[in-house]
C-alpha atoms as a PDB file:
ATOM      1  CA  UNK A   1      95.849 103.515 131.365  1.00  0.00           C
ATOM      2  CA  UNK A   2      97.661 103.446 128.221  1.00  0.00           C
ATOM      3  CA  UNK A   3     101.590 104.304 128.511  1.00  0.00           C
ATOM      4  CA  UNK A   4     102.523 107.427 126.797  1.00  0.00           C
ATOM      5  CA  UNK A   5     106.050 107.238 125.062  1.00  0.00           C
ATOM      6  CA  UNK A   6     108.405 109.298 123.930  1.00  0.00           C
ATOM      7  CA  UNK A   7     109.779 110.157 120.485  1.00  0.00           C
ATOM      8  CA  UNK A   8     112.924 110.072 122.456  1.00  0.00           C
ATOM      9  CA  UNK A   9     113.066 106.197 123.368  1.00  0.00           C
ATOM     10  CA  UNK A  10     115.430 103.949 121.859  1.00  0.00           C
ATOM     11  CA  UNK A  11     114.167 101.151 119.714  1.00  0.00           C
ATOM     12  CA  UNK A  12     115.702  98.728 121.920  1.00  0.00           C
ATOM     13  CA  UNK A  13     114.306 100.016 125.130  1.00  0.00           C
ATOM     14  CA  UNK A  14     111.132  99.395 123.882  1.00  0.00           C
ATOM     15  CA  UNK A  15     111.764  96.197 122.580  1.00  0.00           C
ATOM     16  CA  UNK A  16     113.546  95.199 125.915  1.00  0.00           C
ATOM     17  CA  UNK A  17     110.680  96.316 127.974  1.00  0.00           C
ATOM     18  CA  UNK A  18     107.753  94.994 125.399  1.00  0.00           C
ATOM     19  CA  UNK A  19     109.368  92.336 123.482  1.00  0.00           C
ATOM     20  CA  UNK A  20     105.498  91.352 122.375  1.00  0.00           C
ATOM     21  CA  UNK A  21     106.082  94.661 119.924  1.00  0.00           C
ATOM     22  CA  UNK A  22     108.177  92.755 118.049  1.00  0.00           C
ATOM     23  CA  UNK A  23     105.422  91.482 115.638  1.00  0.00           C
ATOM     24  CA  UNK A  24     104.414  95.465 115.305  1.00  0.00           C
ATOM     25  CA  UNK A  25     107.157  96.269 113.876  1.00  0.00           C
ATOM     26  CA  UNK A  26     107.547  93.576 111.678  1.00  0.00           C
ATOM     27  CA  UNK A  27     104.298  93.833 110.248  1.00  0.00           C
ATOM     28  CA  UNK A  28     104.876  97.786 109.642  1.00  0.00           C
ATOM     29  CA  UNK A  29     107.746  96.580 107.771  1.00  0.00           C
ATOM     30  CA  UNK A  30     110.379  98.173 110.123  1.00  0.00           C
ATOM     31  CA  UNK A  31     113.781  96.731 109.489  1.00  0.00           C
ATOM     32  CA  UNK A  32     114.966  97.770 112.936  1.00  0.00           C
ATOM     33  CA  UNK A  33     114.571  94.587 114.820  1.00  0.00           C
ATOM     34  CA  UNK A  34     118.092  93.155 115.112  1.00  0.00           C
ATOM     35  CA  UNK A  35     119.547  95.976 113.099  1.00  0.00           C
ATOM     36  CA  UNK A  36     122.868  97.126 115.340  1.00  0.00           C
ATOM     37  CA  UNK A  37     121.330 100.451 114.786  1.00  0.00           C
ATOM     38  CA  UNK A  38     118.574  99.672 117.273  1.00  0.00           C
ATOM     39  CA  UNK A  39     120.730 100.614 120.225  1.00  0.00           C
ATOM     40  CA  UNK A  40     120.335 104.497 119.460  1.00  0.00           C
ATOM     41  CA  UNK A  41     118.006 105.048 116.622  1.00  0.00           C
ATOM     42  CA  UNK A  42     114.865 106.350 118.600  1.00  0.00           C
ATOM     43  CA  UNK A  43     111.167 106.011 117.160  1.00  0.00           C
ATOM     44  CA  UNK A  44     111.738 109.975 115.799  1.00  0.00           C
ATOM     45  CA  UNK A  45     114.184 108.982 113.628  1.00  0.00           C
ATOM     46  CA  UNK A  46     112.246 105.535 112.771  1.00  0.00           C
ATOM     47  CA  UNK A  47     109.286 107.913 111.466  1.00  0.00           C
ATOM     48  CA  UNK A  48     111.778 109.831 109.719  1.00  0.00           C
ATOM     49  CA  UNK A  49     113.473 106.688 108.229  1.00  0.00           C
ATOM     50  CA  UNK A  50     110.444 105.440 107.049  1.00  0.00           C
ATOM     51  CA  UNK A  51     108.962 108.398 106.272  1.00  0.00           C
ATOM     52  CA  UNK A  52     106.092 107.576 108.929  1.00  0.00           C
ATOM     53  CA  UNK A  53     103.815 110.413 111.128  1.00  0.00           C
ATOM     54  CA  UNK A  54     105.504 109.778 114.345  1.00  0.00           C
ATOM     55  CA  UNK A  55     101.878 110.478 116.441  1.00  0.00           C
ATOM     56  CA  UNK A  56     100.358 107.995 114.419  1.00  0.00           C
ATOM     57  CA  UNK A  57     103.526 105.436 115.147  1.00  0.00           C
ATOM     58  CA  UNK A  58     103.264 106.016 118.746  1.00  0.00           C
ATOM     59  CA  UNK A  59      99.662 105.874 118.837  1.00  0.00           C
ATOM     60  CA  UNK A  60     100.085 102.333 117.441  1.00  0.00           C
ATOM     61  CA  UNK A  61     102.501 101.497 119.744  1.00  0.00           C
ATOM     62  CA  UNK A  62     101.231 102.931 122.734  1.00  0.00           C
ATOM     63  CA  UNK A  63      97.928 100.620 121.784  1.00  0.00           C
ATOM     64  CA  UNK A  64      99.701  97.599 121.457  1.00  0.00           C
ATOM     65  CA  UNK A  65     101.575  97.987 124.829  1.00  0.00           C
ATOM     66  CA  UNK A  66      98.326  98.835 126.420  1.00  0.00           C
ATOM     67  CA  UNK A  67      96.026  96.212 125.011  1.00  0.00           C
ATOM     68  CA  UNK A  68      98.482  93.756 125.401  1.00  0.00           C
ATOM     69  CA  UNK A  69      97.590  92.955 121.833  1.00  0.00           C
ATOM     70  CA  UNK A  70      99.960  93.480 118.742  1.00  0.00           C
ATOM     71  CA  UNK A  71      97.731  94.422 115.783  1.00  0.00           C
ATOM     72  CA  UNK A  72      98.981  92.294 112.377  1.00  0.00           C
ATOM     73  CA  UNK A  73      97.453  94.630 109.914  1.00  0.00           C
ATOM     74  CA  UNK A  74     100.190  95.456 107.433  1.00  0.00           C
ATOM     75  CA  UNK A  75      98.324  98.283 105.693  1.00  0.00           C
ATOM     76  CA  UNK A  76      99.590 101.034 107.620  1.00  0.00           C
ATOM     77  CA  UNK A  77     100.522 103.047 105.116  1.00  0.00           C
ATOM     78  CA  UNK A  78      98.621 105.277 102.930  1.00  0.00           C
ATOM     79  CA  UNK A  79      98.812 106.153  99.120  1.00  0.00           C
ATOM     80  CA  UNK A  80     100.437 109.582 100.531  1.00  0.00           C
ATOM     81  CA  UNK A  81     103.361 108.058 102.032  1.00  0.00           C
ATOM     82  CA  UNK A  82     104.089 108.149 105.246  1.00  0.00           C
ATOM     83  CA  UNK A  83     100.542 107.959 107.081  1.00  0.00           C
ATOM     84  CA  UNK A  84      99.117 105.323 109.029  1.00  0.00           C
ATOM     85  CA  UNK A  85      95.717 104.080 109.298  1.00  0.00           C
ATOM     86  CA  UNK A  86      94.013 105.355 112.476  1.00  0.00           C
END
């Protein structure tokens, strides 16, 4: 079963409890990794930051955690902006 998360979670807790997400994040081009930011920022106001769809972030991230798998396709963004590629 795949974990559902919550807009609400920190950055950090999520990196401290699936460091393997790390290469996620880089690969979407999300500066947060070792930003001091990190601490409190939470993935709702990484979509907003980034302008990203925050059900398509978590959807990515919830697959990663439950695959056990980080996906290293860059492309996640659209033409349009913000959205991800399903």
């Amino acid at each position: 079963m795949k974990p559902v998360l919550s807009p609400d979670i920190t950055v950090k807790d999520l990196l401290d409890r699936y460091p393997r997400l790390l290469q996620l994040f880089m690969d979407l081009g999300l500066l947060c990794v070792g930003c001091p930011a990190e601490a409190f920022h939470t993935l709702a106001d990484v979509s907003k930051e980034y302008n990203l769809n925050l059900n398509q972030l978590c959807r990515r991230i919830s697959e990663a955690i439950g695959n056990d798998e980080v996906s290293s396709d860059p492309s996640v963004r659209n033409s349009d902006g913000g959205n991800m590629k399903p």
